[in-house]
N, C-alpha and C. Protein backbone atom coordinates (compact mmCIF):
# COMPACT_ATOMS: atom_id res chain seq x y z
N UNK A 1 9.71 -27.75 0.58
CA UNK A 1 9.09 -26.83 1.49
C UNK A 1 8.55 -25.65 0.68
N UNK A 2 7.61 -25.04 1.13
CA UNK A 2 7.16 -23.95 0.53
C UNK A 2 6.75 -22.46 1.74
N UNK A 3 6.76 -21.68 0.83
CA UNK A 3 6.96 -20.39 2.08
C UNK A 3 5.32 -19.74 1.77
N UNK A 4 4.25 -19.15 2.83
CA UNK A 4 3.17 -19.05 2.69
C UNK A 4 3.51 -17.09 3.73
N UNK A 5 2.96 -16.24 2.64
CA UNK A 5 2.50 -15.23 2.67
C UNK A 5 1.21 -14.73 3.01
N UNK A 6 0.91 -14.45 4.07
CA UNK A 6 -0.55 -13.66 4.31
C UNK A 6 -0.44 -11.88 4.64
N UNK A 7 -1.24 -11.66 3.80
CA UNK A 7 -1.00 -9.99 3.92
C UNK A 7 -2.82 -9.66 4.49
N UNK A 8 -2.49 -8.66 5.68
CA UNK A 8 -3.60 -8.43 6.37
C UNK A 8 -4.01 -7.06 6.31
N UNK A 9 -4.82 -6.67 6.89
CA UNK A 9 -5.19 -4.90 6.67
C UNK A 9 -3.75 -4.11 7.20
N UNK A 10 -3.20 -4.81 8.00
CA UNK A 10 -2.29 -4.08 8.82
C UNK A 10 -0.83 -4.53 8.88
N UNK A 11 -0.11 -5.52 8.47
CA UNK A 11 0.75 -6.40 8.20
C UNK A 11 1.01 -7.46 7.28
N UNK A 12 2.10 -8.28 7.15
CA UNK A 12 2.31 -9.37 6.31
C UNK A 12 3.06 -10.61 7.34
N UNK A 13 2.40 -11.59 6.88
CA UNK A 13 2.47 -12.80 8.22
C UNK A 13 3.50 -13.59 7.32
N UNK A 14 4.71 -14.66 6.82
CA UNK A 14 4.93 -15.63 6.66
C UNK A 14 5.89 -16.87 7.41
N UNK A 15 5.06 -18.09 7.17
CA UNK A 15 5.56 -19.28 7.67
C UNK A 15 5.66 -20.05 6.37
N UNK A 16 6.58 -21.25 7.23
CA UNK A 16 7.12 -22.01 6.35
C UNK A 16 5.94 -23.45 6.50
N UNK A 17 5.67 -23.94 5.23
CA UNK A 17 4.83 -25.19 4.89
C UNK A 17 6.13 -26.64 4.28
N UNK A 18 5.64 -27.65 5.34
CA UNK A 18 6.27 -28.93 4.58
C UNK A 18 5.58 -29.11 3.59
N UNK A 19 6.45 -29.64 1.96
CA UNK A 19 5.43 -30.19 0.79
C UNK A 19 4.60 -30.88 1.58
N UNK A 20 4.30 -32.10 1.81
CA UNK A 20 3.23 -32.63 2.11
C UNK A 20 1.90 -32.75 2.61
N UNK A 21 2.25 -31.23 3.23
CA UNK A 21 1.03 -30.49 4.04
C UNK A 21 0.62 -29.50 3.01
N UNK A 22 1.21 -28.88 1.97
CA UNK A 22 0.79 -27.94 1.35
C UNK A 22 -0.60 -27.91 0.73
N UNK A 23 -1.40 -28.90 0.34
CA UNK A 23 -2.82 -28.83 -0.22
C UNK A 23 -3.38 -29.05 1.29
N UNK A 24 -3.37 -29.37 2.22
CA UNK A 24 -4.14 -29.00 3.77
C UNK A 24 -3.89 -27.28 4.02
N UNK A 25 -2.94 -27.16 4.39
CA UNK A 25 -2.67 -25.34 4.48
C UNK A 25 -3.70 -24.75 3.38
N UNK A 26 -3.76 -25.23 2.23
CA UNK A 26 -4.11 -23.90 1.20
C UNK A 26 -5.97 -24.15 1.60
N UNK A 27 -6.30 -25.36 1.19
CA UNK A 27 -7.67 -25.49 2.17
C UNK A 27 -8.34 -24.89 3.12
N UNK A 28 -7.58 -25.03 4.31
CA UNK A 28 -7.52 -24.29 5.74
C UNK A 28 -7.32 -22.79 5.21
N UNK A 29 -6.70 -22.16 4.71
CA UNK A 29 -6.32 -20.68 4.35
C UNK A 29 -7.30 -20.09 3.41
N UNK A 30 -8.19 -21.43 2.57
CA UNK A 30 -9.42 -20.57 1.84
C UNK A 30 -10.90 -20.95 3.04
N UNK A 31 -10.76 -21.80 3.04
CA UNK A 31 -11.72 -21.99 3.96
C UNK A 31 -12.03 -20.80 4.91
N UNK A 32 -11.10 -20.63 5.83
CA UNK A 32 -11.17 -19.67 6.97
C UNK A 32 -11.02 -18.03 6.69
N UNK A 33 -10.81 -17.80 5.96
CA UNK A 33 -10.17 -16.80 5.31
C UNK A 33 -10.60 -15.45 6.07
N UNK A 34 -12.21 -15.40 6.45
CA UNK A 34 -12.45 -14.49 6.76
C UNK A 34 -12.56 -14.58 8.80
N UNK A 35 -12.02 -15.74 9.09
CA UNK A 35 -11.82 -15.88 10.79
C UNK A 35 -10.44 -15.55 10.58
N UNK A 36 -9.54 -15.81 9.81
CA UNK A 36 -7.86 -15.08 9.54
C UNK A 36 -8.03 -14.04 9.71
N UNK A 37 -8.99 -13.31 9.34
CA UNK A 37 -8.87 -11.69 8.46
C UNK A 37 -7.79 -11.50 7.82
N UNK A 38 -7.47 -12.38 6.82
CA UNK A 38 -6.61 -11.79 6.19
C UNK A 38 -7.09 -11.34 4.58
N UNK A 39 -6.24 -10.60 4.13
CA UNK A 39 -6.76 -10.45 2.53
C UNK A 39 -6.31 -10.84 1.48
N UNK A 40 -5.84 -11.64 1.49
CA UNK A 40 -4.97 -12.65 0.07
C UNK A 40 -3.69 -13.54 0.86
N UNK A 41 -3.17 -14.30 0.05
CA UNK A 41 -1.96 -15.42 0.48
C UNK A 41 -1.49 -15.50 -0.61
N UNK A 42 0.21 -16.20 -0.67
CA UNK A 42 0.35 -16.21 -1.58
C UNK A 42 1.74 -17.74 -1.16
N UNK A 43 1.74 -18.54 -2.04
CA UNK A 43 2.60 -19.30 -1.61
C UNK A 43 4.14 -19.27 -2.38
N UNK A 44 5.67 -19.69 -1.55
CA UNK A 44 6.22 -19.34 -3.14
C UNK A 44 6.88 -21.08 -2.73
N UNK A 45 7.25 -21.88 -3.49
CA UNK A 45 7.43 -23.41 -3.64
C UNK A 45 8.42 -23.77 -3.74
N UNK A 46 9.12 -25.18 -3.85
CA UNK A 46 10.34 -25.41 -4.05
C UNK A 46 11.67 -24.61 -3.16
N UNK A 47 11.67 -24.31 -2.07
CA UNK A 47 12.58 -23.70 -1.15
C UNK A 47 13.07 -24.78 -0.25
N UNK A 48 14.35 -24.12 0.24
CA UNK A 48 14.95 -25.18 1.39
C UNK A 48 15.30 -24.10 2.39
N UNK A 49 15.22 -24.33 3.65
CA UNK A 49 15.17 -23.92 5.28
C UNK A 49 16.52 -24.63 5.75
N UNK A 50 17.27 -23.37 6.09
CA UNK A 50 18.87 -23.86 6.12
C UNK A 50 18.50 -23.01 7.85
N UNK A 51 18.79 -23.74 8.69
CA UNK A 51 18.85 -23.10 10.20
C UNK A 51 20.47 -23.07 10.34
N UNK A 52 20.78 -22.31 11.02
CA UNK A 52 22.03 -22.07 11.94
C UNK A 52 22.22 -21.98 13.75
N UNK A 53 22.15 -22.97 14.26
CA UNK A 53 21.58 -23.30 15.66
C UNK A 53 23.32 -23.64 16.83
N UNK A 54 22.64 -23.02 17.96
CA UNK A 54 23.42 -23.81 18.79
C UNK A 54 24.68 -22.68 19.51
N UNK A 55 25.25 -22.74 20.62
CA UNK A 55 25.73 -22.06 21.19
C UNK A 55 26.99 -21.28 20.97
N UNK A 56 27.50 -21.83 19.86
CA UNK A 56 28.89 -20.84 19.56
C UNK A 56 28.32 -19.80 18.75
N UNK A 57 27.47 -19.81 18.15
CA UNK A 57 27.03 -18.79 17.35
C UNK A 57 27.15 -17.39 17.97
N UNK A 58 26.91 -16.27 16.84
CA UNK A 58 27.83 -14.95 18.03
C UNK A 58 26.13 -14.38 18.04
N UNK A 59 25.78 -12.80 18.10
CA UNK A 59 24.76 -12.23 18.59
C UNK A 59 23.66 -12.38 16.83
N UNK A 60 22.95 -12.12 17.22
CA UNK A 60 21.68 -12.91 16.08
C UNK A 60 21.89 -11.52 14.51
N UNK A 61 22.39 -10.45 14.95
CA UNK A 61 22.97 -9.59 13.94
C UNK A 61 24.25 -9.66 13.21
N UNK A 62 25.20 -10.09 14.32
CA UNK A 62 26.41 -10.59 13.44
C UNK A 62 26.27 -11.61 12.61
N UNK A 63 25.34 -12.98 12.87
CA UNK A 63 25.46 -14.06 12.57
C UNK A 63 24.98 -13.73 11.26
N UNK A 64 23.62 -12.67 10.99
CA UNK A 64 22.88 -12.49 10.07
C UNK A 64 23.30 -11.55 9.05
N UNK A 65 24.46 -10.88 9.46
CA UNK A 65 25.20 -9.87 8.83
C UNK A 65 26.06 -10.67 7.94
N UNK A 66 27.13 -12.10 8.72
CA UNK A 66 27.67 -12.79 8.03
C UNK A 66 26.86 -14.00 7.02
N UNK A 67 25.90 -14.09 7.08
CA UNK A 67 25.17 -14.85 6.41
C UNK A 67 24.43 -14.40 4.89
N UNK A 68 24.32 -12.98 5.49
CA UNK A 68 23.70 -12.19 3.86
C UNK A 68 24.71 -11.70 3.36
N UNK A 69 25.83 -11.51 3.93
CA UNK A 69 27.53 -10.89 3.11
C UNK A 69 27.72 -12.26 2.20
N UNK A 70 27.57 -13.12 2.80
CA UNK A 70 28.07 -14.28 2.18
C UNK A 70 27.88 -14.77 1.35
N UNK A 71 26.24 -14.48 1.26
CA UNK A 71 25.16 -15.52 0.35
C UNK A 71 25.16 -14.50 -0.96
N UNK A 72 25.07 -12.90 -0.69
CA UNK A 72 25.18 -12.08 -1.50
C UNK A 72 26.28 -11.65 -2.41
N UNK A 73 27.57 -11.86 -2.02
CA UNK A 73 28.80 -11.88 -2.88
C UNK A 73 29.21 -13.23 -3.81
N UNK A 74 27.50 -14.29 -3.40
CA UNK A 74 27.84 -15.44 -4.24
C UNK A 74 26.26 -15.44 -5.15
N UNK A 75 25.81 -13.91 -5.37
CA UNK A 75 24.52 -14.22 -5.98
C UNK A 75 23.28 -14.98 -5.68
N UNK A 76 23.17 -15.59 -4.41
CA UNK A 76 22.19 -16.00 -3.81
C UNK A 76 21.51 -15.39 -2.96
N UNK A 77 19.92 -15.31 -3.12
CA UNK A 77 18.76 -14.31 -2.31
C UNK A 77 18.26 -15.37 -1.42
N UNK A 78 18.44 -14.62 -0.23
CA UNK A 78 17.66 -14.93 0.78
C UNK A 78 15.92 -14.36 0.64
N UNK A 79 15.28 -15.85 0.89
CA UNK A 79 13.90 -15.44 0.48
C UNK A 79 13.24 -15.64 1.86
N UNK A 80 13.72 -16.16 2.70
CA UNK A 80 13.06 -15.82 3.97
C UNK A 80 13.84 -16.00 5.52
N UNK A 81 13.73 -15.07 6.76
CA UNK A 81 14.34 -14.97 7.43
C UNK A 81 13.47 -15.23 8.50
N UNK A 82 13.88 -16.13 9.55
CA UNK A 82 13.44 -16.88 11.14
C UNK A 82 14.75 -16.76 11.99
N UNK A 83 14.39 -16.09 13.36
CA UNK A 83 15.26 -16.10 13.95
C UNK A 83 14.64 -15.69 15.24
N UNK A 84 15.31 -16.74 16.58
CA UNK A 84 14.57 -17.20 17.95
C UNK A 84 16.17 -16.81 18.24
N UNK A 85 15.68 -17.49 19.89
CA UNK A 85 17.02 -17.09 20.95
C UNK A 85 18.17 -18.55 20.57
N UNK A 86 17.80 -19.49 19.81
CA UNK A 86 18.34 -20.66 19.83
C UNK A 86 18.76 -20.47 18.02
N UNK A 87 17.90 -20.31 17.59
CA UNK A 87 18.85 -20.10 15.75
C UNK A 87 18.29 -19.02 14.96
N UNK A 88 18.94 -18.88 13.78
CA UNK A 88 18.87 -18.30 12.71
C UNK A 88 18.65 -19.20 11.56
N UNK A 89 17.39 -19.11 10.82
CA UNK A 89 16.96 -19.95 10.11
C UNK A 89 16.51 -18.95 8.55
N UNK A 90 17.16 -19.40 7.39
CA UNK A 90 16.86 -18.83 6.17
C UNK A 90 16.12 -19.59 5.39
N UNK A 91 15.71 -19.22 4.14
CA UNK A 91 14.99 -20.02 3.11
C UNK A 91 15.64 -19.06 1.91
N UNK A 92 16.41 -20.34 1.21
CA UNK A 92 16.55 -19.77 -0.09
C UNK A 92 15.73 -20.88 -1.43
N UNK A 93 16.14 -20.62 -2.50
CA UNK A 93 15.60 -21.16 -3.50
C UNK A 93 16.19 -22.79 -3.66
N UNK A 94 15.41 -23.78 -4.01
CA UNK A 94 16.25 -24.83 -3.88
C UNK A 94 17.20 -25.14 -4.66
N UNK A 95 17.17 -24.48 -5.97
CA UNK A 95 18.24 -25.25 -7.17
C UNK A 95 19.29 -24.26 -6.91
N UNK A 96 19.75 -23.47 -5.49
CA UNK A 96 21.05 -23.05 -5.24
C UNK A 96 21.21 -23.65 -3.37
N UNK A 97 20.06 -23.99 -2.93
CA UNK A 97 20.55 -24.49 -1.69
C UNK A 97 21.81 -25.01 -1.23
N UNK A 98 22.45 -26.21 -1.80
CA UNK A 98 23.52 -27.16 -2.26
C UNK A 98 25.02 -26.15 -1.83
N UNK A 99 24.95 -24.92 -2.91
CA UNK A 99 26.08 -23.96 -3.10
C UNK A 99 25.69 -23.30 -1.61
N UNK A 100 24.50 -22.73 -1.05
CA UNK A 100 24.27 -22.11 0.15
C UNK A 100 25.04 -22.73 1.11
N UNK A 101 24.65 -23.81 1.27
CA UNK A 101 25.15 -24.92 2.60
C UNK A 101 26.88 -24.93 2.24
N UNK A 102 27.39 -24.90 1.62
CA UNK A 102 28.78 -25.16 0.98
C UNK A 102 29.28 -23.72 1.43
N UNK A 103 28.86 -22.45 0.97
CA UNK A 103 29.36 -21.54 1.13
C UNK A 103 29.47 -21.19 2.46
N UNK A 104 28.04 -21.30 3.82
CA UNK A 104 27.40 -20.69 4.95
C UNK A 104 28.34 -21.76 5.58
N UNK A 105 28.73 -22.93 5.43
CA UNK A 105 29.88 -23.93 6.03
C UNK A 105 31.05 -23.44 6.04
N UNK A 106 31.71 -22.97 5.21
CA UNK A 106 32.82 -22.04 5.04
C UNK A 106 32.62 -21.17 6.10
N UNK A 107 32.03 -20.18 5.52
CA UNK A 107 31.97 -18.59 6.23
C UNK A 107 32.06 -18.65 7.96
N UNK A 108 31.38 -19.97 8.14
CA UNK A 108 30.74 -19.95 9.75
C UNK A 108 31.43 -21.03 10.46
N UNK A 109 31.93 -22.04 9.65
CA UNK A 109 32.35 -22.91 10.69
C UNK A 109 33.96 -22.74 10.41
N UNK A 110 34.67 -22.98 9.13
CA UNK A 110 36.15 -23.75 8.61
C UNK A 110 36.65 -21.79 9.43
N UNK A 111 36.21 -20.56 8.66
CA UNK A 111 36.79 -19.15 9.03
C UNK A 111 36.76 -18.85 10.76
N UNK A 112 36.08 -19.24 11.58
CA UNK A 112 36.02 -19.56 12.98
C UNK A 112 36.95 -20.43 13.42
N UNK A 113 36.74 -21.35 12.66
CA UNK A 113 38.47 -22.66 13.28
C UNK A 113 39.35 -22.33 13.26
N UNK A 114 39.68 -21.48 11.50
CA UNK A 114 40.72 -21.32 11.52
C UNK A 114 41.31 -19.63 11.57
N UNK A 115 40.10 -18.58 12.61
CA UNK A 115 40.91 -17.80 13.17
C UNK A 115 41.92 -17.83 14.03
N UNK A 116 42.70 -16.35 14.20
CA UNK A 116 44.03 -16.54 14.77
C UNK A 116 43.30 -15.58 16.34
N UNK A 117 43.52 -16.18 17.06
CA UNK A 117 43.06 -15.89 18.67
C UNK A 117 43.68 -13.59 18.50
């Protein structure tokens, strides 16, 4: 997956690109460039999109509070943040994803089980 940056007169836009689509997006993004109005893009590559979905989850600040405590006391940057009424979705770098999912499994699911009421 790759993460796509558009910076405009007035803001900065980013979404997430599947590899396989990535030479269609960059096409479409020079092509149009000036029906975008935007003023440059920038893509960054090799990322993985770790969502956190589904109803036990607590309010979209706690969840995100415990998610950057977590990722951050283990040296891993969050490089991009999505978040709806249904999940919380990050993008970190891929050659630490692996340790992300391992750690954000801990923190969120095994420390929830095994609180004491």
């Amino acid at each position: 997956m790759s993460l796509f940056l558009l910076v405009t007169k007035d803001s900065e836009i980013s979404f997430p690109v599947k590899t396989n689509l990535l030479d269609s997006v960059i096409e479409v993004l020079e092509n149009h460039q000036d029906a975008l109005q935007f003023e440059s893009f920038t893509s960054i590559n090799d990322v993985v999109k770790i969502s956190i979905i589904g109803s036990r989850r607590e309010s979209h600040a706690g969840i995100l509070n415990q998610i950057t405590t977590a990722l951050q006391e283990q040296d891993i940057s969050i490089i991009w943040v999505y978040k709806n009424i249904h999940r919380v979705s990050i993008a970190v770098s891929k050659q630490v994803a692996e340790k992300a999912l391992q750690i954000l499994h801990r923190e969120l699911h095994e420390r929830k089980d095994h609180a004491t009421p």
